[in-house]
PDB file of N, CA and C in Angstrom:
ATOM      1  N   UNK A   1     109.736  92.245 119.847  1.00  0.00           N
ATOM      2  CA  UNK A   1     111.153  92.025 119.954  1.00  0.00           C
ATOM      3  C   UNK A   1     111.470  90.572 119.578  1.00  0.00           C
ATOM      4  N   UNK A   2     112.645  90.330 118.600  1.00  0.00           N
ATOM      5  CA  UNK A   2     113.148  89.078 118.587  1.00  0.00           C
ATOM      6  C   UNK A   2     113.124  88.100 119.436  1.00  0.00           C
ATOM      7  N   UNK A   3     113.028  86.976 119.432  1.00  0.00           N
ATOM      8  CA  UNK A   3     112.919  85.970 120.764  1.00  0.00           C
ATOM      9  C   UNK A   3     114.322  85.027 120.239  1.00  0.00           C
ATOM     10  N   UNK A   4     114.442  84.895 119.232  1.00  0.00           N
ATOM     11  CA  UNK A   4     115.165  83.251 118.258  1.00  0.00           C
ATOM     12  C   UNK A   4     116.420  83.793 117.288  1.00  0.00           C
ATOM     13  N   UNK A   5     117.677  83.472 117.263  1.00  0.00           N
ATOM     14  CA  UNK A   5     118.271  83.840 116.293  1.00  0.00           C
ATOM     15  C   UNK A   5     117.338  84.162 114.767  1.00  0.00           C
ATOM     16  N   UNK A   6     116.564  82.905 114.191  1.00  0.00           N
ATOM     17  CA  UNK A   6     115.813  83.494 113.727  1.00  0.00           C
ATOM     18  C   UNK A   6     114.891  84.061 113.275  1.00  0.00           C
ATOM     19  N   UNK A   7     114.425  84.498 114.016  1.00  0.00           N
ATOM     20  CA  UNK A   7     113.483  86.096 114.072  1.00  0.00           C
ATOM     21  C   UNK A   7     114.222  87.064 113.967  1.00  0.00           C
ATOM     22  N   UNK A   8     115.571  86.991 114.201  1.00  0.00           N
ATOM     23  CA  UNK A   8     116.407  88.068 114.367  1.00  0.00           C
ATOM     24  C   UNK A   8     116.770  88.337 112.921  1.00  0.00           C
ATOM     25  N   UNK A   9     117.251  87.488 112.488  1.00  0.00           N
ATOM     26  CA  UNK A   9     117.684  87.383 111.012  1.00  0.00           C
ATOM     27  C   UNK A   9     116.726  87.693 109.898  1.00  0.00           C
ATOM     28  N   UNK A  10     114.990  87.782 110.315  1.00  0.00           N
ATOM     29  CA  UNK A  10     114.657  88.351 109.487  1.00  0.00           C
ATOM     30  C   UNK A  10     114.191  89.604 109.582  1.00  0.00           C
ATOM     31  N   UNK A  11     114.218  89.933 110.658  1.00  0.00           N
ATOM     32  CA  UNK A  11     113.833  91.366 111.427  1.00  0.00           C
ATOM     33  C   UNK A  11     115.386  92.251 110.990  1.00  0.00           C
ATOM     34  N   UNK A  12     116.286  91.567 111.456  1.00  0.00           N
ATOM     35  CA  UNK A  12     117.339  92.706 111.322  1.00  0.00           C
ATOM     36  C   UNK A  12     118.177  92.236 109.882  1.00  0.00           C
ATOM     37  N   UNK A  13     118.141  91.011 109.751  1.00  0.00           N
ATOM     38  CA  UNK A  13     119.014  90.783 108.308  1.00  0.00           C
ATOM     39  C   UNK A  13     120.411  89.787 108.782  1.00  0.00           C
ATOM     40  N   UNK A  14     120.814  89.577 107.861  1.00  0.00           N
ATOM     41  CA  UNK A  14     122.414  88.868 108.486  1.00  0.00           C
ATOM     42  C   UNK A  14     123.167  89.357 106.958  1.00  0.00           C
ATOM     43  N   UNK A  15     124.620  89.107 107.467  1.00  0.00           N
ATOM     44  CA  UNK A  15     125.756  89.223 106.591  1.00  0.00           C
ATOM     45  C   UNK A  15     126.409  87.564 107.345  1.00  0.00           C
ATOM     46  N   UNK A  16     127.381  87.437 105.943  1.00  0.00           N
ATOM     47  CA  UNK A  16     127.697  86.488 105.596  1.00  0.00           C
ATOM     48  C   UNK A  16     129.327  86.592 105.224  1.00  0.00           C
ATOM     49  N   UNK A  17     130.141  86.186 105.795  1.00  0.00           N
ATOM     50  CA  UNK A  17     132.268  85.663 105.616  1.00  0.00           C
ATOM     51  C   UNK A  17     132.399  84.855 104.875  1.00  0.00           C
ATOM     52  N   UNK A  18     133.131  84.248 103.542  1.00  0.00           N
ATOM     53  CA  UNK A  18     133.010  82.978 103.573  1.00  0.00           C
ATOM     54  C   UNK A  18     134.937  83.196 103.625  1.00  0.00           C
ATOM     55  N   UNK A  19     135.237  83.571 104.647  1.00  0.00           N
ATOM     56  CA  UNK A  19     136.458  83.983 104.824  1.00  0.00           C
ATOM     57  C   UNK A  19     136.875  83.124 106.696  1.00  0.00           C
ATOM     58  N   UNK A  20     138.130  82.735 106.871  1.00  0.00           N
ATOM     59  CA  UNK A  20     138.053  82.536 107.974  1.00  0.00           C
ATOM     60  C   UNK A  20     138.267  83.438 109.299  1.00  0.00           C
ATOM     61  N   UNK A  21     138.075  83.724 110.248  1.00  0.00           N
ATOM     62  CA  UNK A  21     137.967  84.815 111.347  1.00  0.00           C
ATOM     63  C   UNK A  21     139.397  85.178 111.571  1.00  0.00           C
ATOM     64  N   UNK A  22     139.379  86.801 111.111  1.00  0.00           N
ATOM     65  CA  UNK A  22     140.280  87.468 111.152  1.00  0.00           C
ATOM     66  C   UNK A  22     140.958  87.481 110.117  1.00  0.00           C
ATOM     67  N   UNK A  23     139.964  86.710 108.785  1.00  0.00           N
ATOM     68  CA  UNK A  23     140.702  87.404 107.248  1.00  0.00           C
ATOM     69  C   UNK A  23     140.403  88.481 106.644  1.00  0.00           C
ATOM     70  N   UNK A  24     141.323  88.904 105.518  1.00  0.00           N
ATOM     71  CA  UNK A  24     140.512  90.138 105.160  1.00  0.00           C
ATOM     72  C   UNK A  24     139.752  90.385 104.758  1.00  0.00           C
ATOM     73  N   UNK A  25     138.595  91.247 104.088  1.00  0.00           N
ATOM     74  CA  UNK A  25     137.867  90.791 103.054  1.00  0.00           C
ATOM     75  C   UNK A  25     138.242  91.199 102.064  1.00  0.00           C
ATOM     76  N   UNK A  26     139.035  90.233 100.812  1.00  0.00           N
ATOM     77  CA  UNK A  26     139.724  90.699  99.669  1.00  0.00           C
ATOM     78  C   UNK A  26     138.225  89.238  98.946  1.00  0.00           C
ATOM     79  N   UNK A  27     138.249  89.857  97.370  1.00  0.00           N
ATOM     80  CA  UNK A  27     137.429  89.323  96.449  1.00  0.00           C
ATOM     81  C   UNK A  27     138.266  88.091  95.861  1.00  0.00           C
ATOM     82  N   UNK A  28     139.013  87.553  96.571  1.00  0.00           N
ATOM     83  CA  UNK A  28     139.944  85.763  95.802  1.00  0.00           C
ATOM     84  C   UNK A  28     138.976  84.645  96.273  1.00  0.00           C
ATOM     85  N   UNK A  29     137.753  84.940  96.913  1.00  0.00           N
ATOM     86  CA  UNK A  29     137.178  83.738  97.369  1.00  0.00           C
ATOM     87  C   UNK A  29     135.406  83.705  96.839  1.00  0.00           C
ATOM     88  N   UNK A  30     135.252  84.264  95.611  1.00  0.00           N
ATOM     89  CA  UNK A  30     134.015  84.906  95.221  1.00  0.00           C
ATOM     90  C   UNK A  30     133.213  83.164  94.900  1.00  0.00           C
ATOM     91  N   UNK A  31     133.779  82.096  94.651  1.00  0.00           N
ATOM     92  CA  UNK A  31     133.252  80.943  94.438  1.00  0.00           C
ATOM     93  C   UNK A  31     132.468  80.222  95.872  1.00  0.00           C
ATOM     94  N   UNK A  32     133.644  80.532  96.426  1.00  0.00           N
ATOM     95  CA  UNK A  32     133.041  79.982  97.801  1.00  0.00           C
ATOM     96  C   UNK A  32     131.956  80.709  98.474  1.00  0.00           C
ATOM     97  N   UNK A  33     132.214  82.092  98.525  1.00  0.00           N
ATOM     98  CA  UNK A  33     131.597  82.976  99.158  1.00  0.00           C
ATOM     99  C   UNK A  33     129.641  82.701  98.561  1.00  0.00           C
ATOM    100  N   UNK A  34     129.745  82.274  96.694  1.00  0.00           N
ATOM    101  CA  UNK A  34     128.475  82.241  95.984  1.00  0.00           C
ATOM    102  C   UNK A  34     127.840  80.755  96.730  1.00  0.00           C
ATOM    103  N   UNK A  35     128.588  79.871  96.813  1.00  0.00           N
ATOM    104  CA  UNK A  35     127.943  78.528  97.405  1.00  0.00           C
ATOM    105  C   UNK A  35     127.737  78.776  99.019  1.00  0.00           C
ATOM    106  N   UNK A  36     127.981  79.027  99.616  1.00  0.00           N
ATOM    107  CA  UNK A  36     127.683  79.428 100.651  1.00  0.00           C
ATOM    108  C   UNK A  36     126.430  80.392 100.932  1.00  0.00           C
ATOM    109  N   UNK A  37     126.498  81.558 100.313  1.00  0.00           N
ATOM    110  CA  UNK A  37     125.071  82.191  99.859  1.00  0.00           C
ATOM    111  C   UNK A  37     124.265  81.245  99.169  1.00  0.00           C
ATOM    112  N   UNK A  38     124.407  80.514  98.391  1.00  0.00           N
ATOM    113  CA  UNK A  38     123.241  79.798  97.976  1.00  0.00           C
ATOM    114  C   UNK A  38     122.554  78.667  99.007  1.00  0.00           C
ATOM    115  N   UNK A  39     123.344  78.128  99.595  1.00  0.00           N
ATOM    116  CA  UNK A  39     123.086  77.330 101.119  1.00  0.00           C
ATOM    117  C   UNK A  39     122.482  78.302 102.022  1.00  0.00           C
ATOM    118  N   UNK A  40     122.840  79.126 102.456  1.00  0.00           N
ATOM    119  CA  UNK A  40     121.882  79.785 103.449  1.00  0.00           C
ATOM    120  C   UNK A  40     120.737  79.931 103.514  1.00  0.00           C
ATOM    121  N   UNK A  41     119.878  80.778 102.465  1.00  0.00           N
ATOM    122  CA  UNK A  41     118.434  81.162 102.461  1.00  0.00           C
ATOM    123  C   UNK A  41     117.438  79.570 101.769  1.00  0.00           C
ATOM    124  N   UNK A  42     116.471  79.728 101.350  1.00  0.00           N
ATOM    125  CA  UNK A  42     115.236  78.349 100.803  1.00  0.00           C
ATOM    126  C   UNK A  42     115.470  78.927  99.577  1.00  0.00           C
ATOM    127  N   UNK A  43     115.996  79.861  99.196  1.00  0.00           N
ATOM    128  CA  UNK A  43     116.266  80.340  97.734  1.00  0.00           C
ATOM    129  C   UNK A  43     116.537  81.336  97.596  1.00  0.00           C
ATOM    130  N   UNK A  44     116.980  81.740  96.004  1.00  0.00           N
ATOM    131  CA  UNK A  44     117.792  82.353  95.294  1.00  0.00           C
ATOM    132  C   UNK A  44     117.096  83.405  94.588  1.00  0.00           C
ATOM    133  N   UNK A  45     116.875  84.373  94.412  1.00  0.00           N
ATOM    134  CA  UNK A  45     116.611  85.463  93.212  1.00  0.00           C
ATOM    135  C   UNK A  45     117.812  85.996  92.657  1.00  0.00           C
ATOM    136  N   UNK A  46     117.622  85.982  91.093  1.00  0.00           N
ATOM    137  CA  UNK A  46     118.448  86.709  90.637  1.00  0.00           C
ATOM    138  C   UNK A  46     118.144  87.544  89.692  1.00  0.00           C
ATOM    139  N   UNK A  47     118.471  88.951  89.914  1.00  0.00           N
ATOM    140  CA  UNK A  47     117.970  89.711  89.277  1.00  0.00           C
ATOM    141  C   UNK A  47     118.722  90.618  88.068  1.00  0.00           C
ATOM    142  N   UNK A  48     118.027  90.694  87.013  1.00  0.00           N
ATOM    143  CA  UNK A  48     119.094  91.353  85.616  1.00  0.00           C
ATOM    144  C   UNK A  48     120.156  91.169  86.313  1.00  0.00           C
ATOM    145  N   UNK A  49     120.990  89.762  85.908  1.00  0.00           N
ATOM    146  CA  UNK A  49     122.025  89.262  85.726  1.00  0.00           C
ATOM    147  C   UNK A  49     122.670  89.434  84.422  1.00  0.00           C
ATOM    148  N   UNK A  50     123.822  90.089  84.494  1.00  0.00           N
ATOM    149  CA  UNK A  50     125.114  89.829  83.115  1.00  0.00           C
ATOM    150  C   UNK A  50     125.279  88.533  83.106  1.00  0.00           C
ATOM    151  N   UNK A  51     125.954  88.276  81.527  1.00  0.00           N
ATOM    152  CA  UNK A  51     126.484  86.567  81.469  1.00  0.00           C
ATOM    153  C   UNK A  51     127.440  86.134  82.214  1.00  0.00           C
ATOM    154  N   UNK A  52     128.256  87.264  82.721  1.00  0.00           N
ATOM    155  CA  UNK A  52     129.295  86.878  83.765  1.00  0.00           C
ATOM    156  C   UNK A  52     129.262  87.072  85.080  1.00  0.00           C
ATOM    157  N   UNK A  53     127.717  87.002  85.806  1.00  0.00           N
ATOM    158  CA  UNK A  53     127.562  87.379  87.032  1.00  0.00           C
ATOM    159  C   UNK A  53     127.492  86.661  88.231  1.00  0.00           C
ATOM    160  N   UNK A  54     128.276  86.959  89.342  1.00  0.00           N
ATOM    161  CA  UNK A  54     128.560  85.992  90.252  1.00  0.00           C
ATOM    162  C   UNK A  54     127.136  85.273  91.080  1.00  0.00           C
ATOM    163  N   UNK A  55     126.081  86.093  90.480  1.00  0.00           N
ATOM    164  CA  UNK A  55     124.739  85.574  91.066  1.00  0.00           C
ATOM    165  C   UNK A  55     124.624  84.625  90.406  1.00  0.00           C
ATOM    166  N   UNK A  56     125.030  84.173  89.131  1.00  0.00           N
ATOM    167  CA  UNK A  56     124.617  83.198  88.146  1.00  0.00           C
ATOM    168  C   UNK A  56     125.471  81.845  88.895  1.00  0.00           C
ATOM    169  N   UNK A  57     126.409  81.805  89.928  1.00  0.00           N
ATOM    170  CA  UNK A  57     126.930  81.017  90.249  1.00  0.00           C
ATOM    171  C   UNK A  57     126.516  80.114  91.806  1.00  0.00           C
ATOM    172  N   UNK A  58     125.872  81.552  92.073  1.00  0.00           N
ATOM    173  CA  UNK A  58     125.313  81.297  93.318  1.00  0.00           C
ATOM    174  C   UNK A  58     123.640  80.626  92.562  1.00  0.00           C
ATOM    175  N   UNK A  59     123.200  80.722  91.628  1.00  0.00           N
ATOM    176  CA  UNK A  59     122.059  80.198  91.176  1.00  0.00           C
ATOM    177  C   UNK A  59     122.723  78.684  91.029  1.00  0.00           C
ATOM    178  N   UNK A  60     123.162  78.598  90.301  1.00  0.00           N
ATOM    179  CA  UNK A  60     123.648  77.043  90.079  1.00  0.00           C
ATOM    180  C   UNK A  60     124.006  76.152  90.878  1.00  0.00           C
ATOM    181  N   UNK A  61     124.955  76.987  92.090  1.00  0.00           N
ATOM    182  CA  UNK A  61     125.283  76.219  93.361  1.00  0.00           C
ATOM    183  C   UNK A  61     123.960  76.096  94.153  1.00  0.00           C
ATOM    184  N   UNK A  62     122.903  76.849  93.950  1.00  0.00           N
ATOM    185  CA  UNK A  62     121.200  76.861  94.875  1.00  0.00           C
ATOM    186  C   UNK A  62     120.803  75.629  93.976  1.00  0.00           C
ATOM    187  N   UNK A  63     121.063  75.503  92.705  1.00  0.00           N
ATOM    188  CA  UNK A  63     120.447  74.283  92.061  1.00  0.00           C
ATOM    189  C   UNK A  63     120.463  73.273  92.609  1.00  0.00           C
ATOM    190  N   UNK A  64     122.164  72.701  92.753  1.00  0.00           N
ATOM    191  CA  UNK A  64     122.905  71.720  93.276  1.00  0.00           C
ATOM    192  C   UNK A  64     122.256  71.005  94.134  1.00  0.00           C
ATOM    193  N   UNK A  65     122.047  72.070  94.874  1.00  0.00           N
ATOM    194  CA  UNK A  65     121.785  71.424  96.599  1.00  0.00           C
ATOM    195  C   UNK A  65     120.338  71.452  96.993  1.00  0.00           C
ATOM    196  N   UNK A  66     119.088  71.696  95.965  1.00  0.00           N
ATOM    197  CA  UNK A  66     118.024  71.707  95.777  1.00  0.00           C
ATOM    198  C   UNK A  66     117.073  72.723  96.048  1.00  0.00           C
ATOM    199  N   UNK A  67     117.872  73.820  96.212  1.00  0.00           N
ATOM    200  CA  UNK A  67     116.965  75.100  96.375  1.00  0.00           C
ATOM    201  C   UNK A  67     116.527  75.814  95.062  1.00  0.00           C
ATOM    202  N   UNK A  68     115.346  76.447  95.539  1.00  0.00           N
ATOM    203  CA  UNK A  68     114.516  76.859  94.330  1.00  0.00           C
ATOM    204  C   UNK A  68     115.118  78.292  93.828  1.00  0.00           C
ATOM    205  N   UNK A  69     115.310  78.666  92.345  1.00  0.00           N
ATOM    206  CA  UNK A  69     115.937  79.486  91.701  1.00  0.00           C
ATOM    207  C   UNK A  69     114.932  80.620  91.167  1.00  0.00           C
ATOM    208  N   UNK A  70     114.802  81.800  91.342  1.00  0.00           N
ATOM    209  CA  UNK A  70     114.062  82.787  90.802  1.00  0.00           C
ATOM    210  C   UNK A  70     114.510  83.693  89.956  1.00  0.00           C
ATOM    211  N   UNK A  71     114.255  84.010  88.883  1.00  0.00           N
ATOM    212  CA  UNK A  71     114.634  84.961  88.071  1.00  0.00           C
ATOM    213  C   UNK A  71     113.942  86.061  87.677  1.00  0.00           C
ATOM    214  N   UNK A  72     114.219  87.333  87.830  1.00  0.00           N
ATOM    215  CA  UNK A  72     113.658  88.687  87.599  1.00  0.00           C
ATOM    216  C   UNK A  72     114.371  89.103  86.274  1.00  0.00           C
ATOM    217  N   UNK A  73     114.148  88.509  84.916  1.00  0.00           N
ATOM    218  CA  UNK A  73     114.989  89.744  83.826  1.00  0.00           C
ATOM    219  C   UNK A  73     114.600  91.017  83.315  1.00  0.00           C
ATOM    220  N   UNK A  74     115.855  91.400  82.838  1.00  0.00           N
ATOM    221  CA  UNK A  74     115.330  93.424  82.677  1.00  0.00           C
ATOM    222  C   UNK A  74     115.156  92.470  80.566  1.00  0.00           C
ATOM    223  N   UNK A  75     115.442  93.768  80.505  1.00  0.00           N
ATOM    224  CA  UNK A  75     114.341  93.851  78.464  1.00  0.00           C
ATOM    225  C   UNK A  75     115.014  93.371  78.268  1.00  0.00           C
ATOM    226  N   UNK A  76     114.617  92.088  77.206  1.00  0.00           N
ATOM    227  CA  UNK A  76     115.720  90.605  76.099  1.00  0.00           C
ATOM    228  C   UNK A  76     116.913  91.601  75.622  1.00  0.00           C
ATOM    229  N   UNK A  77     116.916  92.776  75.339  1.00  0.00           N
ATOM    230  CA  UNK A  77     118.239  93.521  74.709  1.00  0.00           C
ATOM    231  C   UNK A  77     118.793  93.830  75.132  1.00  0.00           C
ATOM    232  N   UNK A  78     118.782  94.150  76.981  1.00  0.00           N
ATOM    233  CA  UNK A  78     119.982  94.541  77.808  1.00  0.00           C
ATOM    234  C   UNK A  78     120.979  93.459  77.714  1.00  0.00           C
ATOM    235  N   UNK A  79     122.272  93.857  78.255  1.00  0.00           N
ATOM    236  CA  UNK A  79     123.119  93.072  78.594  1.00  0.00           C
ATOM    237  C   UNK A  79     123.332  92.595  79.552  1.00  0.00           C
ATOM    238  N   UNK A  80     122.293  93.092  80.914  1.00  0.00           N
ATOM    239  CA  UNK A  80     122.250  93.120  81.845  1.00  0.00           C
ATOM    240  C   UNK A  80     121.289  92.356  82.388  1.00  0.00           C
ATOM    241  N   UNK A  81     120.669  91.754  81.250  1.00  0.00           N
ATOM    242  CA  UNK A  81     119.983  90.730  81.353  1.00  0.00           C
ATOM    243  C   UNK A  81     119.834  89.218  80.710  1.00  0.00           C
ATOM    244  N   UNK A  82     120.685  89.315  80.244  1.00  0.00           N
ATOM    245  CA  UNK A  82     121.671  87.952  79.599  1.00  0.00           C
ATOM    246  C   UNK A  82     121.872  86.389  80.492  1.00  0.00           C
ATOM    247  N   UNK A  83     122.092  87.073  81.698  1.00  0.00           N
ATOM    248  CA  UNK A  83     122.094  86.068  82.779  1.00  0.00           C
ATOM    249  C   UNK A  83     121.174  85.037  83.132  1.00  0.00           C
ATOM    250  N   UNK A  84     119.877  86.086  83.605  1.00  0.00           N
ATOM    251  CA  UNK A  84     118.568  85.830  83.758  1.00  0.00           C
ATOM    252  C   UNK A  84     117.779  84.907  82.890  1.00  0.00           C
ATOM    253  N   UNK A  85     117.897  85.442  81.290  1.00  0.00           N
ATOM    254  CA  UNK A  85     117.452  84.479  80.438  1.00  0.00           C
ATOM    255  C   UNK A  85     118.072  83.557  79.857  1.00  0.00           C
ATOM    256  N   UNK A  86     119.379  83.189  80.119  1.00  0.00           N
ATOM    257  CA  UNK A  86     119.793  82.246  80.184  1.00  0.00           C
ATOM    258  C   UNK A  86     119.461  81.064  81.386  1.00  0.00           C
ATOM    259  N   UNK A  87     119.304  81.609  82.364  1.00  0.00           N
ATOM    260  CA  UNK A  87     118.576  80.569  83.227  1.00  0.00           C
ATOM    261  C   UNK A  87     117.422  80.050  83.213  1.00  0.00           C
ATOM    262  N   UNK A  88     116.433  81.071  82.749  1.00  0.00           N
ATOM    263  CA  UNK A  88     114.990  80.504  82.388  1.00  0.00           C
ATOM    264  C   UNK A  88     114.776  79.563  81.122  1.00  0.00           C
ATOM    265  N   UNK A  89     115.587  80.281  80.135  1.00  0.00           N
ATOM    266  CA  UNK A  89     116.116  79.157  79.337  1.00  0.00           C
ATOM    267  C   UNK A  89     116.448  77.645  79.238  1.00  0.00           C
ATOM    268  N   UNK A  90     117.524  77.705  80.395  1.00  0.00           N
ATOM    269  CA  UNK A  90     117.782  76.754  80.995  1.00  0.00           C
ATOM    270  C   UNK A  90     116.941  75.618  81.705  1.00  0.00           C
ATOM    271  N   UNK A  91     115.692  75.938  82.204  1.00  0.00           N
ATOM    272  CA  UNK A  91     114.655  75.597  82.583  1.00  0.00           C
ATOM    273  C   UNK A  91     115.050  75.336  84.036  1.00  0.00           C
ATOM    274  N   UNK A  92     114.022  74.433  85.231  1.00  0.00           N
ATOM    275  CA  UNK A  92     114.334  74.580  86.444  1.00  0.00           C
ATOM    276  C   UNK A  92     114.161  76.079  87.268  1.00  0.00           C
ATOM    277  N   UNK A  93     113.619  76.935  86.701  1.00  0.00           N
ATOM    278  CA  UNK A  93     113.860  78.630  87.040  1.00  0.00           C
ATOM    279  C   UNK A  93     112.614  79.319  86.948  1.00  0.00           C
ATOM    280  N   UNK A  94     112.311  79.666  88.399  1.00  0.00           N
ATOM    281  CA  UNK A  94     110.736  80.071  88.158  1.00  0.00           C
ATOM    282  C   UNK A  94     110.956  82.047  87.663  1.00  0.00           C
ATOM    283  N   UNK A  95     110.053  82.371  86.741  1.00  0.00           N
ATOM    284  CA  UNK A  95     110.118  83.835  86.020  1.00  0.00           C
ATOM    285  C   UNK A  95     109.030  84.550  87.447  1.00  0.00           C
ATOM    286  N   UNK A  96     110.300  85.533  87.883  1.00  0.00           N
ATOM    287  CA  UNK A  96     109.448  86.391  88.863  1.00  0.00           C
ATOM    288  C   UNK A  96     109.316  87.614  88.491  1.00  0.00           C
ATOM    289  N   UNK A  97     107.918  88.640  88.699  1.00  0.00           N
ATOM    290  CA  UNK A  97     107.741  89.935  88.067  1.00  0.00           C
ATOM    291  C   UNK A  97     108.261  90.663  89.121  1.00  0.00           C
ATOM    292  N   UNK A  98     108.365  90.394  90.418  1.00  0.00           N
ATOM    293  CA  UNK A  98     108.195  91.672  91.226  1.00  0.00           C
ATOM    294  C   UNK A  98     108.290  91.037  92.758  1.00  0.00           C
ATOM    295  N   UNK A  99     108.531  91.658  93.899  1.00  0.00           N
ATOM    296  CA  UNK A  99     108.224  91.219  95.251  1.00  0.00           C
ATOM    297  C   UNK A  99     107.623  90.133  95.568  1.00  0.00           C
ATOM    298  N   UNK A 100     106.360  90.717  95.228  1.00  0.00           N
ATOM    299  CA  UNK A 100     105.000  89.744  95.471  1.00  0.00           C
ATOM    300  C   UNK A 100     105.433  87.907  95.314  1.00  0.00           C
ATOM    301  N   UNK A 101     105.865  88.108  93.700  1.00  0.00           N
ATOM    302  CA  UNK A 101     106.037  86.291  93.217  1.00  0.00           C
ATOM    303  C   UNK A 101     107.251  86.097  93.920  1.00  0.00           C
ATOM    304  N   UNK A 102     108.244  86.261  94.339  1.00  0.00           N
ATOM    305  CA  UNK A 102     109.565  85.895  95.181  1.00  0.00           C
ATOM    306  C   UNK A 102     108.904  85.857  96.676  1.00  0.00           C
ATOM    307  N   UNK A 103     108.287  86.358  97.220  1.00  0.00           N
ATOM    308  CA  UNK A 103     107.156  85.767  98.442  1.00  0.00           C
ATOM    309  C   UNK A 103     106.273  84.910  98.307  1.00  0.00           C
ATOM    310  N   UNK A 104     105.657  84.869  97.309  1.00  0.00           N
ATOM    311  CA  UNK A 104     104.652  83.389  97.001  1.00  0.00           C
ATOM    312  C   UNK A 104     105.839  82.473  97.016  1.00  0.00           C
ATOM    313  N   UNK A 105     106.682  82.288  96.335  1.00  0.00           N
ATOM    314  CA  UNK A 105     107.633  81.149  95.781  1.00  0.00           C
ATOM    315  C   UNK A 105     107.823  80.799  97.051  1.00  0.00           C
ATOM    316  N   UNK A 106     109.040  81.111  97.574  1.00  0.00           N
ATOM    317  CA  UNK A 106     109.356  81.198  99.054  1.00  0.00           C
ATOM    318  C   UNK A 106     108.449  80.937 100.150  1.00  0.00           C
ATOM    319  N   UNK A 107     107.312  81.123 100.162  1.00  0.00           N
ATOM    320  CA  UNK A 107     106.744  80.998 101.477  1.00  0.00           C
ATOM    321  C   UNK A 107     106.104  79.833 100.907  1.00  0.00           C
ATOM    322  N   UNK A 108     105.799  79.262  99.793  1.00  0.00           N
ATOM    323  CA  UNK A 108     105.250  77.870  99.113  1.00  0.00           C
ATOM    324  C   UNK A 108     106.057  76.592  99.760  1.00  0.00           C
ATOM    325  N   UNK A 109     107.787  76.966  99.289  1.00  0.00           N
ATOM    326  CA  UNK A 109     108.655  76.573  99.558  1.00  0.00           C
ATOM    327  C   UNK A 109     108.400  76.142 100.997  1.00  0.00           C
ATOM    328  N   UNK A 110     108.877  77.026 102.214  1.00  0.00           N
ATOM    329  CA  UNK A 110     109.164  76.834 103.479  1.00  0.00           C
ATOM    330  C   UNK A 110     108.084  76.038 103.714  1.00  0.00           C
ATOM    331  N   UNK A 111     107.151  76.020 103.593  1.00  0.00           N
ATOM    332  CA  UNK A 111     105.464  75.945 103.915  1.00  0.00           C
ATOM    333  C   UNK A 111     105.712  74.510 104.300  1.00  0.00           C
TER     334      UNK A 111
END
């Protein structure tokens, strides 16, 4: 059984407002909502990202503030993966295959 908020948080998970208590949840605050997700966790995966994807924002805002950026892309010809290799591109962006390397990264990280 949990003992610590977090233990809890990784046992059960958390959700995240970037809304103030008792707003609605309408999509006008998707900037804030991405920097805020990128502050929370030691890092970021993003996975087959479009060029216009709000993960790509939450990657950049994880940059900012010095958290480590992971990228999973689907095949160079999707569109759906445009995102992704634009970030690795970009350099700063470690190329993850699968589970496994987003747990090495991460637990390197915290370590």
């Amino acid at each position: 059984m949990p003992t610590t908020v977090f233990e809890r948080v990784i046992t059960d998970g958390a959700a995240g407002f970037a809304g103030s208590a008792g707003a609605a949840p309408i999509n006008v605050r998707p900037l804030r909502r991405n920097v805020l997700m990128a502050a929370l966790p030691i890092g970021v995966a993003v996975v087959e990202a479009a060029a216009r994807s709000s993960a790509l924002s939450s990657a950049r805002a994880a940059q900012a503030i010095g958290r480590p950026v992971l990228a999973l892309p689907g095949p160079v010809t999707s569109a759906c993966s445009v995102g992704c290799h634009g970030l690795l591109a970009s350099g700063g962006v470690r190329l993850v295959t699968g589970a496994s390397d987003v747990l090495s990264a991460l637990t390197a990280r915290s370590a």
